[in-house]
Protein backbone atom coordinates (compact mmCIF):
# COMPACT_ATOMS: atom_id res chain seq x y z
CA UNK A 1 0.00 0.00 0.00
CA UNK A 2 1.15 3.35 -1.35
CA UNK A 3 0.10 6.78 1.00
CA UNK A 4 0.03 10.23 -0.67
CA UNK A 5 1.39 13.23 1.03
CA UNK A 6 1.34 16.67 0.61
CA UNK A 7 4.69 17.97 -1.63
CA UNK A 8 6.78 19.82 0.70
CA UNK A 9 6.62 23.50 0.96
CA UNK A 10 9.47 25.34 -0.49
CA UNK A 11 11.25 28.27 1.92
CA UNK A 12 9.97 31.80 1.35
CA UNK A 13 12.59 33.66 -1.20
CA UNK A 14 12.06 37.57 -2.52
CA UNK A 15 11.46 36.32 -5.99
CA UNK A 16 7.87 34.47 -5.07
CA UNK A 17 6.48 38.19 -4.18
CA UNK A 18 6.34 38.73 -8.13
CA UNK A 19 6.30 35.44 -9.26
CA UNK A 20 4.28 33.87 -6.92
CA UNK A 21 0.16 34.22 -7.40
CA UNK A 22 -0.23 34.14 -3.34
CA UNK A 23 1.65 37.09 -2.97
CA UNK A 24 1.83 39.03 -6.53
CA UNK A 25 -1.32 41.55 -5.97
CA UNK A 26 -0.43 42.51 -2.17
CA UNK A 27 2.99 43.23 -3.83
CA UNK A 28 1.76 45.67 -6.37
CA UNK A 29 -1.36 46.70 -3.57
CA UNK A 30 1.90 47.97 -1.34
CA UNK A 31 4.05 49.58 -4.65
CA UNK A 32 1.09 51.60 -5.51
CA UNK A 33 0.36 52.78 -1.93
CA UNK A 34 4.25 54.21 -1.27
CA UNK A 35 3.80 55.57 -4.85
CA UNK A 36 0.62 57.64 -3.91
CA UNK A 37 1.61 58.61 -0.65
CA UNK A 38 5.25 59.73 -2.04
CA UNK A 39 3.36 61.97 -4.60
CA UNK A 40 1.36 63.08 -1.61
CA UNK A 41 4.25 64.00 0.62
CA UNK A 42 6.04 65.82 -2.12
CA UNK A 43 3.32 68.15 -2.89
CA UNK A 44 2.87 68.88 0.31
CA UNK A 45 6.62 68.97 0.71
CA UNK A 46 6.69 71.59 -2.46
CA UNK A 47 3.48 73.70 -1.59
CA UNK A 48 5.35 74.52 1.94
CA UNK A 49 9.01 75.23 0.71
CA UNK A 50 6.90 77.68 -1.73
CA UNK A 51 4.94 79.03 0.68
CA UNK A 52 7.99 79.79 2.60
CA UNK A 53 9.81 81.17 0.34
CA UNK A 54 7.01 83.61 -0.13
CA UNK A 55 6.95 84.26 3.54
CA UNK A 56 3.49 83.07 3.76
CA UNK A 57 3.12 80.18 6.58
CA UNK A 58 0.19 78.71 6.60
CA UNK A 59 -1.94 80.08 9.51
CA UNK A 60 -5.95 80.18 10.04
CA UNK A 61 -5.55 82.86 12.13
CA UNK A 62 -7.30 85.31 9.67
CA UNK A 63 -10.53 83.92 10.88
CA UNK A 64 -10.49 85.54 14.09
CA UNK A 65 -10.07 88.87 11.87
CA UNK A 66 -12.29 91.92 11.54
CA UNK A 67 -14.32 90.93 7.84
CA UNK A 68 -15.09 94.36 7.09
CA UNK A 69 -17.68 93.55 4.83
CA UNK A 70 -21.71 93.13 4.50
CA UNK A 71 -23.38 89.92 3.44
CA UNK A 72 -27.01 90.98 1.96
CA UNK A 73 -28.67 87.47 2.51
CA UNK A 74 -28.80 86.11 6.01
CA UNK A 75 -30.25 83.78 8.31
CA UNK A 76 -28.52 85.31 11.66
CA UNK A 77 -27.52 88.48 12.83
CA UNK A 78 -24.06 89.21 11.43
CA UNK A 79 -22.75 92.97 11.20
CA UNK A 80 -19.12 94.16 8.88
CA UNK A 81 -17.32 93.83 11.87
CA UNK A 82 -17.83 90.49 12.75
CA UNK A 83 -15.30 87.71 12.27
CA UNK A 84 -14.30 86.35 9.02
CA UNK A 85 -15.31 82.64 10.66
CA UNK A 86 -18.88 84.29 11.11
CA UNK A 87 -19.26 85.32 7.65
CA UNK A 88 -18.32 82.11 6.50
CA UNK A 89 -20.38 80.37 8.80
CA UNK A 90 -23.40 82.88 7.20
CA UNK A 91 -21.90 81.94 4.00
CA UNK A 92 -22.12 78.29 4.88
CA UNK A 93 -26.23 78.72 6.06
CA UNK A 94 -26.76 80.39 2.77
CA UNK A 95 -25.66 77.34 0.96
CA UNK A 96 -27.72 74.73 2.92
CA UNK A 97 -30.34 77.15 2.19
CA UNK A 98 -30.60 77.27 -1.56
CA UNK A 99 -29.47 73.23 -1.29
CA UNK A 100 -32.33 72.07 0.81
CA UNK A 101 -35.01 74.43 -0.96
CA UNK A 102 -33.74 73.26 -4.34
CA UNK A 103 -33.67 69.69 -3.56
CA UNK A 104 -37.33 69.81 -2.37
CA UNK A 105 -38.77 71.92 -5.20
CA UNK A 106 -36.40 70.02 -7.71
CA UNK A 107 -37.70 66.42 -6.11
CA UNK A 108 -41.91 67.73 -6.90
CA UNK A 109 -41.23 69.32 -9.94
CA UNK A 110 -39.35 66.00 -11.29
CA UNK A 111 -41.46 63.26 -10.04
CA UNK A 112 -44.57 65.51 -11.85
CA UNK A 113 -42.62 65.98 -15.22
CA UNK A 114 -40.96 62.60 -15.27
CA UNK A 115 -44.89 60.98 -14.80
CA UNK A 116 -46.81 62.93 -17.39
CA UNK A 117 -43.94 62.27 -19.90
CA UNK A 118 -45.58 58.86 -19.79
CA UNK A 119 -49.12 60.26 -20.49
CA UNK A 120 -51.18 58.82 -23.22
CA UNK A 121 -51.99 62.47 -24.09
CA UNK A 122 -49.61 63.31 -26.62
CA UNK A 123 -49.71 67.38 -26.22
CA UNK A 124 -48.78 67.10 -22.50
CA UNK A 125 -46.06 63.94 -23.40
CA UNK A 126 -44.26 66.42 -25.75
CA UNK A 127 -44.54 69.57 -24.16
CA UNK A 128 -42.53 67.57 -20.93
CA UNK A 129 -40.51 66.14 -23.70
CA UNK A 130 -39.80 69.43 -24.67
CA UNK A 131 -39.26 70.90 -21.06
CA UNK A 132 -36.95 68.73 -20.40
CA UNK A 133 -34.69 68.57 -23.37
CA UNK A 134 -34.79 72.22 -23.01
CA UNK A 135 -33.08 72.30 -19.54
CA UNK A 136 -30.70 70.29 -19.81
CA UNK A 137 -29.17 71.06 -22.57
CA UNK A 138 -28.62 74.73 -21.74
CA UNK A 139 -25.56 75.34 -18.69
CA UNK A 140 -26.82 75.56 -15.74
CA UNK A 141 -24.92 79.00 -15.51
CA UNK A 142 -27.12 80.41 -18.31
CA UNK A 143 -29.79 79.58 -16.80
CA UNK A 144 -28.79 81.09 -13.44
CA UNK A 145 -28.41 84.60 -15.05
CA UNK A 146 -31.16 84.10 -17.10
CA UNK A 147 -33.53 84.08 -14.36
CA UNK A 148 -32.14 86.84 -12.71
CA UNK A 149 -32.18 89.09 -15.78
CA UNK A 150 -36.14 88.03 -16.05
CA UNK A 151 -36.75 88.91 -12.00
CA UNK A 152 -34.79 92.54 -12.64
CA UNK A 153 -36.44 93.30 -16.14
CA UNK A 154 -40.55 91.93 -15.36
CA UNK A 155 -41.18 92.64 -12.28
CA UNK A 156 -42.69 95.67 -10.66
CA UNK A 157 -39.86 98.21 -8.48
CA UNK A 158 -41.49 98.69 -4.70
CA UNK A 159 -42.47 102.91 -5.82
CA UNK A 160 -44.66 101.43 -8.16
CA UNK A 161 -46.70 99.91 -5.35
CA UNK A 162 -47.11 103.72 -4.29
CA UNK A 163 -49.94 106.07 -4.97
CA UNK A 164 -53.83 106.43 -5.28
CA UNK A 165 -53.69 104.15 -8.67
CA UNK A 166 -50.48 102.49 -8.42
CA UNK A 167 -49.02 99.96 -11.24
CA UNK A 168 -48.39 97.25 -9.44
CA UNK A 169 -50.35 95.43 -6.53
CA UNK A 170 -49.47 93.19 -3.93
CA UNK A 171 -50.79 89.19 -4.24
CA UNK A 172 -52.39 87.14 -1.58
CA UNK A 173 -54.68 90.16 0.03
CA UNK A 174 -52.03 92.40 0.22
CA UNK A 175 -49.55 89.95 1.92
CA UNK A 176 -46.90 89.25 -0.78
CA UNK A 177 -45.62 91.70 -2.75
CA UNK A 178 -43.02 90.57 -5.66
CA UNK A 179 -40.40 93.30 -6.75
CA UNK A 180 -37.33 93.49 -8.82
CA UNK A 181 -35.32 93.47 -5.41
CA UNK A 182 -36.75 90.65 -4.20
CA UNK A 183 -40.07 88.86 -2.97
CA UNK A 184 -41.13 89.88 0.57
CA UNK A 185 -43.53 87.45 1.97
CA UNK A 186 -45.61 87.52 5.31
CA UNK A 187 -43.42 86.85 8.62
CA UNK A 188 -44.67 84.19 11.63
CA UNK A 189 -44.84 85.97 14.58
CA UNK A 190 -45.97 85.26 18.37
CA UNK A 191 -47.23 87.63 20.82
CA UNK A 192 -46.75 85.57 23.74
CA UNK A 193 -43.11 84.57 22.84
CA UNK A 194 -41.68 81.17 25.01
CA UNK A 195 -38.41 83.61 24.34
CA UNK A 196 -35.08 82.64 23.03
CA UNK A 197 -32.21 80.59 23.55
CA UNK A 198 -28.12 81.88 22.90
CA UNK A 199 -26.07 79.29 21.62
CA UNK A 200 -22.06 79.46 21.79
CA UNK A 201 -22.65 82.61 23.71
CA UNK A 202 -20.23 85.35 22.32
CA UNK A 203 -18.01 82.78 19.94
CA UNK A 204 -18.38 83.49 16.15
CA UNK A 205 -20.45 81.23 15.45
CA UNK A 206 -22.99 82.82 17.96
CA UNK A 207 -26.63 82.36 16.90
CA UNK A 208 -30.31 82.89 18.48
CA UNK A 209 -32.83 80.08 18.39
CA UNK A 210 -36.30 80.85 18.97
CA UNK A 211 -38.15 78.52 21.71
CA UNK A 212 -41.29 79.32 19.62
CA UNK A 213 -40.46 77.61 16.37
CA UNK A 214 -38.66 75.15 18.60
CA UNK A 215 -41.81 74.33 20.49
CA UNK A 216 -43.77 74.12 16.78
CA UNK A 217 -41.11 72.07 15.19
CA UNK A 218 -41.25 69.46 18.05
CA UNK A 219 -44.86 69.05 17.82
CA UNK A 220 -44.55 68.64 14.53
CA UNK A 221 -42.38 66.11 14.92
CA UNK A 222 -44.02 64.27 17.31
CA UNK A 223 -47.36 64.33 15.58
CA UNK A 224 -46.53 63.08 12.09
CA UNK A 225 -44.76 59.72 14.34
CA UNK A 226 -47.91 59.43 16.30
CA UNK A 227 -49.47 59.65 12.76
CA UNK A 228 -46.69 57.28 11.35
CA UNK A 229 -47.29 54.57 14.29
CA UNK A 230 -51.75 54.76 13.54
CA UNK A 231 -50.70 53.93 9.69
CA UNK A 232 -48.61 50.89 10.61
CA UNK A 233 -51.21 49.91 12.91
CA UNK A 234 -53.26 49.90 10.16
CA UNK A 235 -51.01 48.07 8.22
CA UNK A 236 -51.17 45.03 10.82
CA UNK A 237 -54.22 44.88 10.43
CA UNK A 238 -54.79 44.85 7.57
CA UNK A 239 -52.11 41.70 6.74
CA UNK A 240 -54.15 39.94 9.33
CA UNK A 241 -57.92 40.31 8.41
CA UNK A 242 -57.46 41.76 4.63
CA UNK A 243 -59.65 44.63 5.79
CA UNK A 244 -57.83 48.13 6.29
CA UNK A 245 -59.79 50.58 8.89
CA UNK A 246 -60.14 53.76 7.74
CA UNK A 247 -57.41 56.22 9.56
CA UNK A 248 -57.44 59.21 7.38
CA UNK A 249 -59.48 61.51 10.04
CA UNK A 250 -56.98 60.28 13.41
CA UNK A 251 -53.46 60.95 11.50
CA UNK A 252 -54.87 64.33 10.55
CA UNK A 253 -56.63 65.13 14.24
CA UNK A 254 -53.45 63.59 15.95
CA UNK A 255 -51.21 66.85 13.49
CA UNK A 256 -54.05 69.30 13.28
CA UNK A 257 -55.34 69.64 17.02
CA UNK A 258 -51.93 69.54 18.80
CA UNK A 259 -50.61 71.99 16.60
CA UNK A 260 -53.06 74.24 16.46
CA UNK A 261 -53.48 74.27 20.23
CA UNK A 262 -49.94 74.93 20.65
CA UNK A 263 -50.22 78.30 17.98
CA UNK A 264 -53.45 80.13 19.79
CA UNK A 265 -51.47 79.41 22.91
CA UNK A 266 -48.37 81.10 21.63
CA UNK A 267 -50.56 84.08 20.22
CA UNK A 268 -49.54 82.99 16.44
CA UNK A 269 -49.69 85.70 13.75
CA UNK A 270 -48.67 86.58 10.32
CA UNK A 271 -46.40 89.48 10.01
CA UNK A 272 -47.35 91.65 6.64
CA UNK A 273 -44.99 93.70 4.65
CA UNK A 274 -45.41 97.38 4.17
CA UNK A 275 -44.40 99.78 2.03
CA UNK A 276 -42.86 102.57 3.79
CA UNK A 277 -40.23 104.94 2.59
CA UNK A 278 -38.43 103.65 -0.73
CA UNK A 279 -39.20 99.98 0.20
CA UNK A 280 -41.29 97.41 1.70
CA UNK A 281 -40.75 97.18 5.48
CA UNK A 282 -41.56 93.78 7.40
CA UNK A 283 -42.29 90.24 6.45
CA UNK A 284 -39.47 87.74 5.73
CA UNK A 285 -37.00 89.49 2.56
CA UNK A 286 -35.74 86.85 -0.13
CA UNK A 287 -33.79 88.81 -2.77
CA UNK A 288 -33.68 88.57 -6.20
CA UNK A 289 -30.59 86.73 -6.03
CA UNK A 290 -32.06 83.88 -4.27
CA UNK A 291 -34.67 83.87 -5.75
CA UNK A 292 -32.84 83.22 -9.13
CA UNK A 293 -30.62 80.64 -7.57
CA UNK A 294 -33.34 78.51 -6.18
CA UNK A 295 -35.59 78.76 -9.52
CA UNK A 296 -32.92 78.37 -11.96
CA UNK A 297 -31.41 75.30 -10.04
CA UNK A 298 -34.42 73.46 -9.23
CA UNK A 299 -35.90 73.97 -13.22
CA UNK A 300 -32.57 72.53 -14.11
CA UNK A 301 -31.74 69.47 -11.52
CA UNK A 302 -35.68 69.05 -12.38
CA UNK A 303 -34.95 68.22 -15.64
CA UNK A 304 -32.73 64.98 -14.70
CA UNK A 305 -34.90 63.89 -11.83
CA UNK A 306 -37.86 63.80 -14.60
CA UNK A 307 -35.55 61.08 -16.75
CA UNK A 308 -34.91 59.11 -13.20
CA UNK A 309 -38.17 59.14 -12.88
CA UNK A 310 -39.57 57.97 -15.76
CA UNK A 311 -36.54 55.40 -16.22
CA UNK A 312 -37.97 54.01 -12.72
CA UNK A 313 -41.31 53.77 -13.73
CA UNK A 314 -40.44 52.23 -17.33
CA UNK A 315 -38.08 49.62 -15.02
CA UNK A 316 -41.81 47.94 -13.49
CA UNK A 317 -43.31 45.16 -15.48
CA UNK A 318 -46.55 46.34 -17.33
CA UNK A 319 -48.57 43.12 -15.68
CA UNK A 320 -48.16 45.00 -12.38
CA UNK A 321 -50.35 48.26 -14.05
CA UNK A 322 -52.32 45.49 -15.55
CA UNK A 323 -52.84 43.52 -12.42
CA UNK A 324 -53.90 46.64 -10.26
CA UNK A 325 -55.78 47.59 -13.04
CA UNK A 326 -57.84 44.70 -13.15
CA UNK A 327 -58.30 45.01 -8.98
CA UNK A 328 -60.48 47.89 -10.06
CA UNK A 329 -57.95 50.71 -9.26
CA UNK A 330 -57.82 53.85 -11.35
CA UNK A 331 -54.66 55.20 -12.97
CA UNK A 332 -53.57 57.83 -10.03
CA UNK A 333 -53.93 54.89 -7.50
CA UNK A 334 -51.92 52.58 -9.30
CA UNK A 335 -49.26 55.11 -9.87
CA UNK A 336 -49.41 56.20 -6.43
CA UNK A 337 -49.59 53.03 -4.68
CA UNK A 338 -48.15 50.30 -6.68
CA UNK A 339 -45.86 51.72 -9.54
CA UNK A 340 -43.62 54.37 -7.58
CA UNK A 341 -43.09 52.49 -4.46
CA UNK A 342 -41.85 49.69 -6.47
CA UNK A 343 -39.69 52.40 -8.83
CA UNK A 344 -38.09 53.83 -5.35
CA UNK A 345 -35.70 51.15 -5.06
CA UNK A 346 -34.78 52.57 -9.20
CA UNK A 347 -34.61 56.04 -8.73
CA UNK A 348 -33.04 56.53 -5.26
CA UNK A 349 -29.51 55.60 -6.69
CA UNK A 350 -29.19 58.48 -9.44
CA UNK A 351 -31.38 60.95 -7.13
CA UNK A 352 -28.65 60.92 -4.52
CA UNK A 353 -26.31 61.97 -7.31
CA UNK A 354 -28.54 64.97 -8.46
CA UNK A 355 -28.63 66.15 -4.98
CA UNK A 356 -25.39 66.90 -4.82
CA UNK A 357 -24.75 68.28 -8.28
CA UNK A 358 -27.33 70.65 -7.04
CA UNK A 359 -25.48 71.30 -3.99
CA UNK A 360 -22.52 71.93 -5.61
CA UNK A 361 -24.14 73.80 -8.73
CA UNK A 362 -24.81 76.65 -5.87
CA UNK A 363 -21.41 77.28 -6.06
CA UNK A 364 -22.29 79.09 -8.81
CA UNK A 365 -24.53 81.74 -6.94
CA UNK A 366 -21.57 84.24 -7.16
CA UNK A 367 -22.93 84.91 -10.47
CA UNK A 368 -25.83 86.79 -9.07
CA UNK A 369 -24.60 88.22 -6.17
CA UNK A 370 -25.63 85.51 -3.69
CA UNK A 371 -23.64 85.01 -0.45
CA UNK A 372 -22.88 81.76 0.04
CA UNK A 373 -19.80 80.04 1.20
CA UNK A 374 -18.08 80.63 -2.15
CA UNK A 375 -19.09 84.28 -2.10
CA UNK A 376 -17.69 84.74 1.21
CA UNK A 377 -15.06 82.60 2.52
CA UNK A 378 -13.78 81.54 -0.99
CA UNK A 379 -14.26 84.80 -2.70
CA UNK A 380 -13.81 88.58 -0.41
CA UNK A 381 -12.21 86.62 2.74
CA UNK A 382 -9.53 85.20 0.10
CA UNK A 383 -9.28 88.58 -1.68
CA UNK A 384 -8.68 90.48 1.31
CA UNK A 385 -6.81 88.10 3.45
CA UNK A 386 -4.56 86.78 0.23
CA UNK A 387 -5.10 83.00 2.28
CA UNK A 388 -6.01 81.24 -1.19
CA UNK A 389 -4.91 77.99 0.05
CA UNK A 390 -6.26 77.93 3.63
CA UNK A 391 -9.80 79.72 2.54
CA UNK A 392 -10.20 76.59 -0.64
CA UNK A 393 -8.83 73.91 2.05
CA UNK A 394 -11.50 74.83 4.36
CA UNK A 395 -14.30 75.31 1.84
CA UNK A 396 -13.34 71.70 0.32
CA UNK A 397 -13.87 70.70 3.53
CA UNK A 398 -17.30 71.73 4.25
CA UNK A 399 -18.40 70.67 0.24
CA UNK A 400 -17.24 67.42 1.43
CA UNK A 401 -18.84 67.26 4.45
CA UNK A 402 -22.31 68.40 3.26
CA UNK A 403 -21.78 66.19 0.59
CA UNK A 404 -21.02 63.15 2.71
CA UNK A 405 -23.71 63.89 4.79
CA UNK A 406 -26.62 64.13 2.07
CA UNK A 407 -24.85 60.77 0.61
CA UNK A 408 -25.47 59.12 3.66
CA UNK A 409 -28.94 60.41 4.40
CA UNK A 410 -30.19 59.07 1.06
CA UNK A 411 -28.45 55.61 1.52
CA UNK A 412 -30.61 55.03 4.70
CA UNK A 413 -34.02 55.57 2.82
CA UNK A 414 -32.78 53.70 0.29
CA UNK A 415 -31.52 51.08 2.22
CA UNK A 416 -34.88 51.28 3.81
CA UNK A 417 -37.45 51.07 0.42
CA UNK A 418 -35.07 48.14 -1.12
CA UNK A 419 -36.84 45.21 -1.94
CA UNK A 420 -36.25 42.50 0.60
CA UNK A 421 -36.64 39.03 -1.07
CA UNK A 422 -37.54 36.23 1.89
């Protein structure tokens, strides 16, 4: 009787780490990783030897400087003579501004255009066609001053609100008034205030937070997950018997009631704009500028979400609309409740990546005038400080980070709408 046995293993020798399958791709894995970070240390390496010989150490110690200039857009109080760190930080607000209203009005506007370019009505099919091949085929930069130039050239300037017969008028009951400076809409107000909280006290990055809107938010919250828990309820239910009680009038009673309780408590009240002087007085002020931003960039993200959109939809087998159809549901049901839901798990991949093209696409506010983090940190703090490599470092930075942080907001509801197979 013969026994087999294993050949014996050869000694480890320098030449097996190219030669050698086992050990051939951690060998080039660890070439190309000193190659990167050599390339990494001698750019840094050369940026500092040229900033020294400049006589320009690199220092953030301009932030704690005087700015010396005015931001026209803000969300907090911020005067000329505050910090350069506070009008970035304003700078920074601005941008999450114009990102989260453009991702919201972007995310309605595309999910409408994207599911009548499916209509069987072939007027409303091509005029979406036509919307949307318009859009975004044009820069987005055009578009950008485009808007503007329309705001400055159509509408009405505040003196001719003025007088016994006066050109223009103001919308909504006299409560909006839209201008060539900007829109001025009405203001929420309380006459029994809670009062207001300081946060980071007398640091630059010093804001006020109002215990009112505090108060509203958190009932707010808490009522749509009250309303959220009465739907899954439902839901139970509803696997178990096949029957689904109706729950429309509790969600709504469960927001409505609390919240409106809360508000006559509080004193609640709409703030109107006047005209006084050379300009409308009161009411929340969103210029021109912003105004421009938001429009042009949500018309223009819009455009792409539509194509998402209708890619998702086009992605669900027609038995499914067939099937639901034969249930007895109309068309806006089966859209609503068996089409998109199914489409999510399509669309939420290339909607992430709009969202931050639209983000980043603010960048481009400077073009109007708006303030945001490029206008300020990145453009007049870099101009007057001469810190061109400290101001784009730190506004890389906070690109990334918003970036990263949308990115990993929109992973979780996807993550969440997948489909699970058992």
């Amino acid at each position: 009787m013969t026994t087999l046995t294993d050949p014996a293993k050869g000694a480890f020798r320098l030449s097996m780490l190219i030669y050698d399958s086992r050990y051939r791709s951690i060998t080039i894995q660890i070439i190309a990783l000193i190659a990167v970070l050599t390339l990494i240390g001698w750019l840094i390496s050369n940026t500092a030897s040229n900033l020294a010989d400049l006589g320009k150490q690199p220092s953030f110690g301009f932030l704690g400087e005087a700015a010396g200039y005015d931001i026209n857009q803000r969300l907090i109080d911020y005067q000329n003579q505050d910090t350069h760190l506070r009008a970035a930080f304003v700078g920074v607000l601005n941008t999450l501004l114009v990102a989260a209203m453009g991702c919201v009005t972007a995310t309605i506007i595309g999910v409408f255009v994207g599911v009548l370019r499916l209509s069987k009505n072939w007027v409303v099919a091509r005029l979406m066609t036509l919307y949307v091949e318009t859009f975004r085929n044009v820069p987005v930069l055009l578009w950008i001053v485009f808007t503007m130039a329309v705001l400055i050239e159509t509408l009405p300037a505040p003196n001719q609100f003025r007088g016994a017969t006066p050109e223009a008028t103001m919308l909504l009951g006299d409560t909006v008034a839209l201008t060539n400076r900007g829109f001025y809409v009405p203001e929420p107000l309380f006459s029994r205030s809670i009062g207001d909280i300081h946060l980071f006290g007398a640091s630059p990055l010093r804001f006020d937070v109002s215990l009112d809107l505090i108060a509203v938010l958190a009932t707010l919250i808490a009522s749509f997950l009250i309303a959220s828990l009465i739907t899954r309820r439902a839901d139970r239910i509803q696997a178990a018997t096949g029957v689904r009680p109706r729950t429309w009038h509790w969600r709504l009673a469960v927001i409505v009631l609390p919240l409106a309780a809360l508000l006559a408590g509080l004193g609640f009240y709409l703030g109107h704009p006047a005209l006084k002087g050379f300009n409308f007085q009161g009411g929340v002020y969103m210029r021109n500028s912003l105004i421009a931003l938001w429009l042009a960039l949500s018309l223009y993200t819009a455009a792409f979400i539509a194509e998402i959109v209708r890619a998702g939809i086009l992605a669900i087998s027609k038995g499914q609309t067939e099937a639901a159809a034969a249930l007895g549901l109309r068309p806006r049901r089966v859209m609503s409740l068996v089409i998109l839901p199914q489409a999510l798990r399509v669309i939420i991949p290339p909607l992430i990546s709009q969202y931050l093209n639209l983000t980043k696409n603010s960048s481009l506010a400077i073009a109007v005038g708006y303030m945001d983090i490029t206008g300020t940190l990145m453009g007049i703090t870099l101009n007057q400080t001469g810190r061109e490599l400290e101001t784009i470092l730190i506004g890389m930075l906070i690109y990334l980070t918003i970036s990263l942080t949308i990115s990993f907001v929109m992973n979780v509801y996807n993550d969440a709408v997948k489909l699970r197979e058992r």
